[in-house]
Protein backbone atom coordinates (compact mmCIF):
# COMPACT_ATOMS: atom_id res chain seq x y z
CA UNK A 1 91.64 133.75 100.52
CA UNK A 2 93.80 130.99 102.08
CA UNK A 3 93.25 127.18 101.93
CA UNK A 4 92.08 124.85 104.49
CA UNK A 5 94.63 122.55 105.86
CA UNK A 6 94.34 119.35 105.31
CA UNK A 7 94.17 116.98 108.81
CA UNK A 8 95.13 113.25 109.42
CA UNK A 9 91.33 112.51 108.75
CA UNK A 10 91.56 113.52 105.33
CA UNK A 11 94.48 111.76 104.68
CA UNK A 12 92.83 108.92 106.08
CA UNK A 13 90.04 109.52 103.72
CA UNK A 14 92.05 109.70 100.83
CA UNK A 15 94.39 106.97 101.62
CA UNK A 16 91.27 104.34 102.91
CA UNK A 17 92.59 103.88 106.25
CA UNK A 18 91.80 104.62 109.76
CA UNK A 19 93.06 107.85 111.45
CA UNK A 20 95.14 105.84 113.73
CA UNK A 21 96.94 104.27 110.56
CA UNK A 22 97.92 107.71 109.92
CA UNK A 23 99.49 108.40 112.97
CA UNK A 24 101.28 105.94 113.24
CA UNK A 25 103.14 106.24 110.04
CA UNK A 26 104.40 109.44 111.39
CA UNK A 27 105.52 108.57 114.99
CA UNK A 28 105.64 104.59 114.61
CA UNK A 29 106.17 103.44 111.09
CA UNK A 30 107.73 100.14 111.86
CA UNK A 31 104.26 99.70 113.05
CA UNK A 32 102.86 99.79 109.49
CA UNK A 33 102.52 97.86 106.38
CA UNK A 34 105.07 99.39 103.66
CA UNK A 35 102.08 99.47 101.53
CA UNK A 36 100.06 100.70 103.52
CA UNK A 37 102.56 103.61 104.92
CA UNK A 38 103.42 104.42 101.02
CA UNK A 39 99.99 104.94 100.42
CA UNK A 40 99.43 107.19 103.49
CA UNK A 41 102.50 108.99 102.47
CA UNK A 42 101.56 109.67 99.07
CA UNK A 43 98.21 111.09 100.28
CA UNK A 44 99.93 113.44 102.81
CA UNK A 45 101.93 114.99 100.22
CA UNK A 46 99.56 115.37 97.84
CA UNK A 47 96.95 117.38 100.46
CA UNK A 48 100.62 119.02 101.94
CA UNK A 49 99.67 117.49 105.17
CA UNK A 50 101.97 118.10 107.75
CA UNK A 51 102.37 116.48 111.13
CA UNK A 52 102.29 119.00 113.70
CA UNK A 53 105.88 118.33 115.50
CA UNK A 54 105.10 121.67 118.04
CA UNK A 55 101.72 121.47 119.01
CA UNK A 56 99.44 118.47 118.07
CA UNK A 57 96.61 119.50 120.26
CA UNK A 58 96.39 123.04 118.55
CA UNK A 59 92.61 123.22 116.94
CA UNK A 60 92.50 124.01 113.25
CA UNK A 61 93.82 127.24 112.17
CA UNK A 62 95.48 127.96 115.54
CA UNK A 63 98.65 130.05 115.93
CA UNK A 64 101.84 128.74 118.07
CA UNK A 65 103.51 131.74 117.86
CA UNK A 66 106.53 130.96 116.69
CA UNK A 67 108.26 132.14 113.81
CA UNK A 68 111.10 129.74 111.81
CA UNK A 69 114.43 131.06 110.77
CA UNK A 70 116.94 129.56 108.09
CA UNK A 71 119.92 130.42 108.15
CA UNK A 72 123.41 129.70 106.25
CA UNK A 73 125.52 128.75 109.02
CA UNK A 74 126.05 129.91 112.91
CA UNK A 75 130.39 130.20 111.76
CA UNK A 76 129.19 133.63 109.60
CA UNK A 77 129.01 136.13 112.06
CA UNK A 78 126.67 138.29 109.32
CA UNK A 79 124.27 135.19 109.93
CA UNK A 80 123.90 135.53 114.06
CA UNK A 81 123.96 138.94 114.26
CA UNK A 82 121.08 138.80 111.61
CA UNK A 83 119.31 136.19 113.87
CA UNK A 84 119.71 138.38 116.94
CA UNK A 85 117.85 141.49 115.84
CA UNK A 86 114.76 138.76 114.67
CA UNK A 87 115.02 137.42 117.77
CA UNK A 88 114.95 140.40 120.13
CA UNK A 89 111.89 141.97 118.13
CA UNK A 90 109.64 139.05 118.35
CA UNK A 91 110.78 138.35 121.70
CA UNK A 92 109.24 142.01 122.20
CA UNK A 93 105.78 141.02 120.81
CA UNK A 94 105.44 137.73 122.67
CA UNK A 95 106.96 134.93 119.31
CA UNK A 96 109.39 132.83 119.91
CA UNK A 97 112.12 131.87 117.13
CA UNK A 98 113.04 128.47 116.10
CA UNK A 99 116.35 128.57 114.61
CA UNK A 100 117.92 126.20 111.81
CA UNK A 101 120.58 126.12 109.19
CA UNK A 102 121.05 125.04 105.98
CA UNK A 103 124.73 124.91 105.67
CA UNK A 104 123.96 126.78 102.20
CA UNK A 105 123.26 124.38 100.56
CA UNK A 106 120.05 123.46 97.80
CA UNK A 107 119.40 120.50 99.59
CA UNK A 108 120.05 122.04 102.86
CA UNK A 109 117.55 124.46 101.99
CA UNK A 110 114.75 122.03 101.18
CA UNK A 111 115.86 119.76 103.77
CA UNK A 112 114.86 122.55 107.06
CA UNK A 113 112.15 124.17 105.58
CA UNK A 114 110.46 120.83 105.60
CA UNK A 115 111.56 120.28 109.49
CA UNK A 116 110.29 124.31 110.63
CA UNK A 117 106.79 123.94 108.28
CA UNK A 118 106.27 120.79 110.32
CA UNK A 119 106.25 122.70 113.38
CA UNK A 120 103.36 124.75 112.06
CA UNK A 121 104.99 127.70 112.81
CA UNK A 122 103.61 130.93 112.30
CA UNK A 123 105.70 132.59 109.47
CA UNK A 124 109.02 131.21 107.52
CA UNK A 125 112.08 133.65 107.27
CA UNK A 126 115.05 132.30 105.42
CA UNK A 127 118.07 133.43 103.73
CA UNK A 128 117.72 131.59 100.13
CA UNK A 129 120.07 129.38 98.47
CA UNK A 130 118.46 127.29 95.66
CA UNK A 131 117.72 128.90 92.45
CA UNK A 132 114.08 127.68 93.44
CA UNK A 133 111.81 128.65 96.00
CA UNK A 134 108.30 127.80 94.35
CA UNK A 135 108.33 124.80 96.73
CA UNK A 136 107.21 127.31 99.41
CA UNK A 137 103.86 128.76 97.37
CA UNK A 138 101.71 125.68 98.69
CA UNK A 139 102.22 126.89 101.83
CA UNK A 140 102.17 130.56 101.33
CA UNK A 141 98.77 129.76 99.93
CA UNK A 142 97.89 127.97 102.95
CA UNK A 143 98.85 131.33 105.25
CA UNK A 144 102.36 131.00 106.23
CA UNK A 145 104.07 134.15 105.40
CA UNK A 146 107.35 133.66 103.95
CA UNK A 147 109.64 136.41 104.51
CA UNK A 148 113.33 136.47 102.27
CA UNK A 149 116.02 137.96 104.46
CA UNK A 150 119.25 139.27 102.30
CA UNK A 151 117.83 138.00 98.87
CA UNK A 152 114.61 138.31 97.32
CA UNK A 153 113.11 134.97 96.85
CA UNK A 154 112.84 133.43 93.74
CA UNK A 155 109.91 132.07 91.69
CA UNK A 156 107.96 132.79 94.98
CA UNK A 157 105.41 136.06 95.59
CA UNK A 158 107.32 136.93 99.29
CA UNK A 159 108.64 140.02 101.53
CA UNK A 160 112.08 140.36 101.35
CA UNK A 161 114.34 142.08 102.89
CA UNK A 162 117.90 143.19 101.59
CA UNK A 163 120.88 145.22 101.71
CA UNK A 164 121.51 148.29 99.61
CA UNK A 165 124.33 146.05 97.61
CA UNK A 166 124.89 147.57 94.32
CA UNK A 167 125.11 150.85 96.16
CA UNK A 168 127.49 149.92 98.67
CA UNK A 169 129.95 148.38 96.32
CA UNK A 170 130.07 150.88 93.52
CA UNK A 171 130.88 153.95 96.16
CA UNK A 172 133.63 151.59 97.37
CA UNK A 173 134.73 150.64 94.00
CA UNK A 174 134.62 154.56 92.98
CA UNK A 175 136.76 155.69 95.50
CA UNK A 176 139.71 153.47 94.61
CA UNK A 177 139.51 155.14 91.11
CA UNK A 178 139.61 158.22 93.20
CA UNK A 179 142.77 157.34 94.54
CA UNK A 180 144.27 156.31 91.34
CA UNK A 181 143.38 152.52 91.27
CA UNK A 182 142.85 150.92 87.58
CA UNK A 183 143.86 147.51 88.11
CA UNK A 184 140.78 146.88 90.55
CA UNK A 185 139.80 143.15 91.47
CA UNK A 186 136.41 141.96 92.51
CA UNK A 187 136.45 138.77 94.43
CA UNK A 188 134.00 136.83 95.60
CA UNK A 189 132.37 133.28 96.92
CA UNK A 190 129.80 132.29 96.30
CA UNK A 191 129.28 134.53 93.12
CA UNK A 192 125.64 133.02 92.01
CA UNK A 193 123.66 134.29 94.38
CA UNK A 194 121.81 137.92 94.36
CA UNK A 195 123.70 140.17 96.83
CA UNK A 196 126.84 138.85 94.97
CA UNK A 197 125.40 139.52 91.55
CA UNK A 198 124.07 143.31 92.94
CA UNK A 199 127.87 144.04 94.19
CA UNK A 200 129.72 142.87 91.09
CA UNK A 201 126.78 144.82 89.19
CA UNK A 202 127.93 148.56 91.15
CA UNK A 203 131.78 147.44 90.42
CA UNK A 204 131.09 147.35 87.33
CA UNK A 205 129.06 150.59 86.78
CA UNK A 206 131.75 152.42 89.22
CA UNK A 207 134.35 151.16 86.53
CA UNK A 208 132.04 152.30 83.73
CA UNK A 209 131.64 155.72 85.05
CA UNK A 210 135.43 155.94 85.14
CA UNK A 211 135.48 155.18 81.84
CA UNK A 212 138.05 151.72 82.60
CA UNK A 213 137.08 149.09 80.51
CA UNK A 214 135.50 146.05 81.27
CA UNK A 215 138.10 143.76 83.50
CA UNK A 216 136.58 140.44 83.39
CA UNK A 217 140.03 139.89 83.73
CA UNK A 218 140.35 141.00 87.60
CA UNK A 219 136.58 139.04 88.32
CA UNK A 220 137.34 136.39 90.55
CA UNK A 221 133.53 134.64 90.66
CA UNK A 222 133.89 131.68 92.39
CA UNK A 223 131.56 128.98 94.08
CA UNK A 224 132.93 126.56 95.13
CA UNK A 225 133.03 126.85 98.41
CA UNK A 226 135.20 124.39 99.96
CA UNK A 227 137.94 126.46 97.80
CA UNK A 228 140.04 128.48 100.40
CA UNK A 229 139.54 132.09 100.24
CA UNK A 230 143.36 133.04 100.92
CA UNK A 231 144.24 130.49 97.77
CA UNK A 232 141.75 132.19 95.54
CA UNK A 233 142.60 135.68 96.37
CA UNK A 234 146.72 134.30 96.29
CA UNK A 235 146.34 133.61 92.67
CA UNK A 236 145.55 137.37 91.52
CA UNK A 237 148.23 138.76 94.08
CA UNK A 238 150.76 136.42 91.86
CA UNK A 239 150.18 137.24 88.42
CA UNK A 240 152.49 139.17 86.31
CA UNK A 241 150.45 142.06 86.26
CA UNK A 242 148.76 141.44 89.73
CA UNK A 243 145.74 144.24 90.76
CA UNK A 244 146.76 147.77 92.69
CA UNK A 245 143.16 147.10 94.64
CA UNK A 246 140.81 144.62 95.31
CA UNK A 247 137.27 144.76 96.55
CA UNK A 248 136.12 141.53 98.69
CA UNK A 249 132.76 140.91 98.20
CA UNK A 250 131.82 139.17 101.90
CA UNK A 251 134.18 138.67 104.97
CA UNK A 252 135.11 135.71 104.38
CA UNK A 253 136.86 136.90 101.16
CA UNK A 254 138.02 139.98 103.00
CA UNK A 255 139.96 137.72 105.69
CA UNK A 256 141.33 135.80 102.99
CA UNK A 257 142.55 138.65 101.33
CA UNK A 258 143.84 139.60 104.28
CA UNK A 259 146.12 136.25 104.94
CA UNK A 260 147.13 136.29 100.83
CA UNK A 261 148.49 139.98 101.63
CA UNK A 262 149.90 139.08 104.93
CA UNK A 263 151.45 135.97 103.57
CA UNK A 264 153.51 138.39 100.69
CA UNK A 265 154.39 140.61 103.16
CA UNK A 266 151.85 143.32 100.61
CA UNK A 267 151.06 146.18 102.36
CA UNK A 268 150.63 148.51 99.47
CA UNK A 269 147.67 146.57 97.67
CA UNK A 270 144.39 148.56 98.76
CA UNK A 271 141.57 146.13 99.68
CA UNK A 272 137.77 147.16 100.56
CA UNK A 273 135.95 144.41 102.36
CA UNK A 274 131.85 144.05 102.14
CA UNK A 275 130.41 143.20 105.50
CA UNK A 276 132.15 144.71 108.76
CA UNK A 277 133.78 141.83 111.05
CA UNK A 278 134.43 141.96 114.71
CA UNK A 279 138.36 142.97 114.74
CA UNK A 280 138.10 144.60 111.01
CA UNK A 281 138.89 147.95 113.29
CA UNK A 282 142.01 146.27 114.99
CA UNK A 283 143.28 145.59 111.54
CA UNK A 284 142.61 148.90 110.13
CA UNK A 285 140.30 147.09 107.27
CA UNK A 286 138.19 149.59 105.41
CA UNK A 287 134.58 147.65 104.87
CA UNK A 288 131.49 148.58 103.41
CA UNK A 289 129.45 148.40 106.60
CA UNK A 290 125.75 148.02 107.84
CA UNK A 291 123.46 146.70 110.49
CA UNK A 292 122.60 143.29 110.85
CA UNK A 293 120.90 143.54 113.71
CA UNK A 294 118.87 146.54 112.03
CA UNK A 295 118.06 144.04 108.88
CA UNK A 296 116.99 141.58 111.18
CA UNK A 297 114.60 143.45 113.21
CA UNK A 298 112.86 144.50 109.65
CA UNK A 299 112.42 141.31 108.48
CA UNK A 300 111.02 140.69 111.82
CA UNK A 301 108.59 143.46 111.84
CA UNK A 302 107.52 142.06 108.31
CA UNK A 303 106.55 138.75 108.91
CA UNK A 304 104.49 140.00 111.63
CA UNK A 305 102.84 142.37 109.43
CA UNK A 306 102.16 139.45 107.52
CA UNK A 307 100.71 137.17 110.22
CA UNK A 308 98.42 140.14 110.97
CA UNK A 309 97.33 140.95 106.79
CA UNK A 310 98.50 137.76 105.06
CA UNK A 311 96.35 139.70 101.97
CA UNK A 312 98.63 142.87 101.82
CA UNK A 313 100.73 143.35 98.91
CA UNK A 314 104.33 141.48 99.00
CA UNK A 315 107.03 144.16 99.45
CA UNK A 316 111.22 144.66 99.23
CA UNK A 317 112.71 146.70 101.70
CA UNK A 318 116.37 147.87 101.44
CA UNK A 319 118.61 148.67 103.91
CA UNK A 320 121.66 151.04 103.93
CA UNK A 321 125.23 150.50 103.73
CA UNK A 322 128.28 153.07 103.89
CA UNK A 323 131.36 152.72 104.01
CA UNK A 324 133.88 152.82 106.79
CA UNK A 325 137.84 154.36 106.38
CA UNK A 326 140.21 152.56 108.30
CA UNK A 327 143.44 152.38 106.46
CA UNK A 328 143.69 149.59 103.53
CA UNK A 329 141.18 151.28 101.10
CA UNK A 330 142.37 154.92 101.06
CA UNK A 331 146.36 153.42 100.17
CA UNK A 332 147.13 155.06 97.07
CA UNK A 333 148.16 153.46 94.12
CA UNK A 334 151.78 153.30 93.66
CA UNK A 335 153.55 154.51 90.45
CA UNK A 336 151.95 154.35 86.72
CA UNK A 337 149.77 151.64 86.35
CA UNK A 338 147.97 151.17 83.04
CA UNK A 339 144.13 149.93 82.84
């Protein structure tokens, strides 16, 4: 059973002043006593009051049909393709999409979900980046469905949708062993959040299997990510010893890759790329491949599941990857190489 919301009358209740007092702290501060508009404040956040940015004149417990989306950042083309396939299938049952990003960052993340909430939209889809999301369960509890698209949510009961990730790598991983690879890199940025930690977790148990020992050696976890890719990726390719293969764990580390190996004229280093990129076929760049637009639709489909039966049970969906042979991870490696 959900909560009431709270409305500007019962923040006017709580904070002793008129209704109009309240409004006007949220469209005409200026207008108010800093007291005053402290106090008002502090009474709004502790009901979770929310200004209704979308539709003021909505009665209590109405819907606006619209569904919030946040998102890392419209550069990734993983991130609008995503959007895309969300878009189309609400589009299809009559919800419009209100898109924003977080540049992924923590703050970033807390920083939208505050601007879409206060647009009482209908559900909340978002790709997570803090370690956190508990911040969400007031509102969960109030009826907003909060759907996690490409890592689970954490500290939060939510849907989530994600990608088959340990799966995808560890096939890649396994079939550079197969072609002789021992000296196998896994590089990455960021490294700290889940569908990284899932693909260096099937590296590592495609290594196992193989019976190579651990190579913390050739983990390149990074996450900083105003680091350049190409630089990162540049310093294994220059080490005495450098790796015979190297799986990238997201595109942006694949084109990097791509530019350190381009740069050394390398064309006998075998490199598997996770996530599929618009001219990865042009280049001949073997990927471990999906559907976006698929994994958008689904999360899609969930949160209006949710907006229908906001009591059903929370549940993870995961999509499939495979893996797609176009040249740079079937190169074999090249003379003996030990582990």
């Amino acid at each position: 059973m959900t909560q009431q919301r709270a409305t500007a009358d019962d923040v006017a209740r709580l904070a002793n002043v008129s209704s109009k007092t309240v409004s006007r702290v949220f469209t005409q501060r200026e207008l108010v006593a800093p007291e005053t508009a402290e106090r008002v404040l502090a009474a709004a956040k502790r009901l979770r009051f929310r200004p209704n940015a979308l539709a003021r004149g909505l009665r209590r417990g109405g819907r606006t049909r619209t569904v919030g989306l946040m998102i890392g950042e419209l550069g990734n083309p993983f991130y609008y393709k995503v959007a895309s396939g969300i878009e189309k299938h609400l589009n299809e049952h009559g919800y419009g999409l209100i898109l924003a990003t977080t540049d992924d960052t923590e703050e970033g993340e807390a920083r939208t979900a505050d601007t879409l909430l206060s647009h009482r939209i209908d559900a909340l889809l978002l790709v997570p980046v803090a370690s956190d999301q508990s911040y969400l369960e007031g509102e969960r509890q109030l009826g907003t469905p909060v759907v996690a698209v490409d890592r689970p949510a954490r500290n939060l009961v939510a849907d989530a949708v994600v990608l088959a990730n340990r799966a995808g790598v560890e096939e890649a991983t396994r079939r550079l062993v197969a072609h002789g690879h021992r000296r196998i890199a896994y590089v990455c940025n960021p490294a700290s959040v889940y569908s990284q930690q899932e693909r260096v977790a099937g590296y590592r148990a495609a290594l196992s299997a193989a019976g190579i020992p651990a190579q913390g050696a050739w983990e390149l976890l990074e996450d900083d990510m105003s680091v350049p890719s190409e630089r990162l990726v540049g310093a294994l390719l220059d080490r005495a010893e450098p790796p015979t293969a190297i799986v990238a764990g997201n595109n942006r580390m694949t084109i990097g890759a791509l530019r350190a190996l381009r740069a050394r004229g390398d064309d006998r280093t075998a490199l598997v790329g996770f996530d599929d990129f618009d001219t990865a076929d042009l280049m001949g760049v073997s990927v471990v491949s999906y559907d976006p637009v698929a994994l958008g639709r689904a999360s899609a489909e969930l949160a209006l599941e949710r907006i229908q039966d906001p009591t059903a049970f929370s549940r993870q969906i995961d999509m499939p990857t495979w893996i797609i042979e176009r040249g740079t991870g079937e190169r074999p490696v090249i003379g003996s190489v030990a582990p």
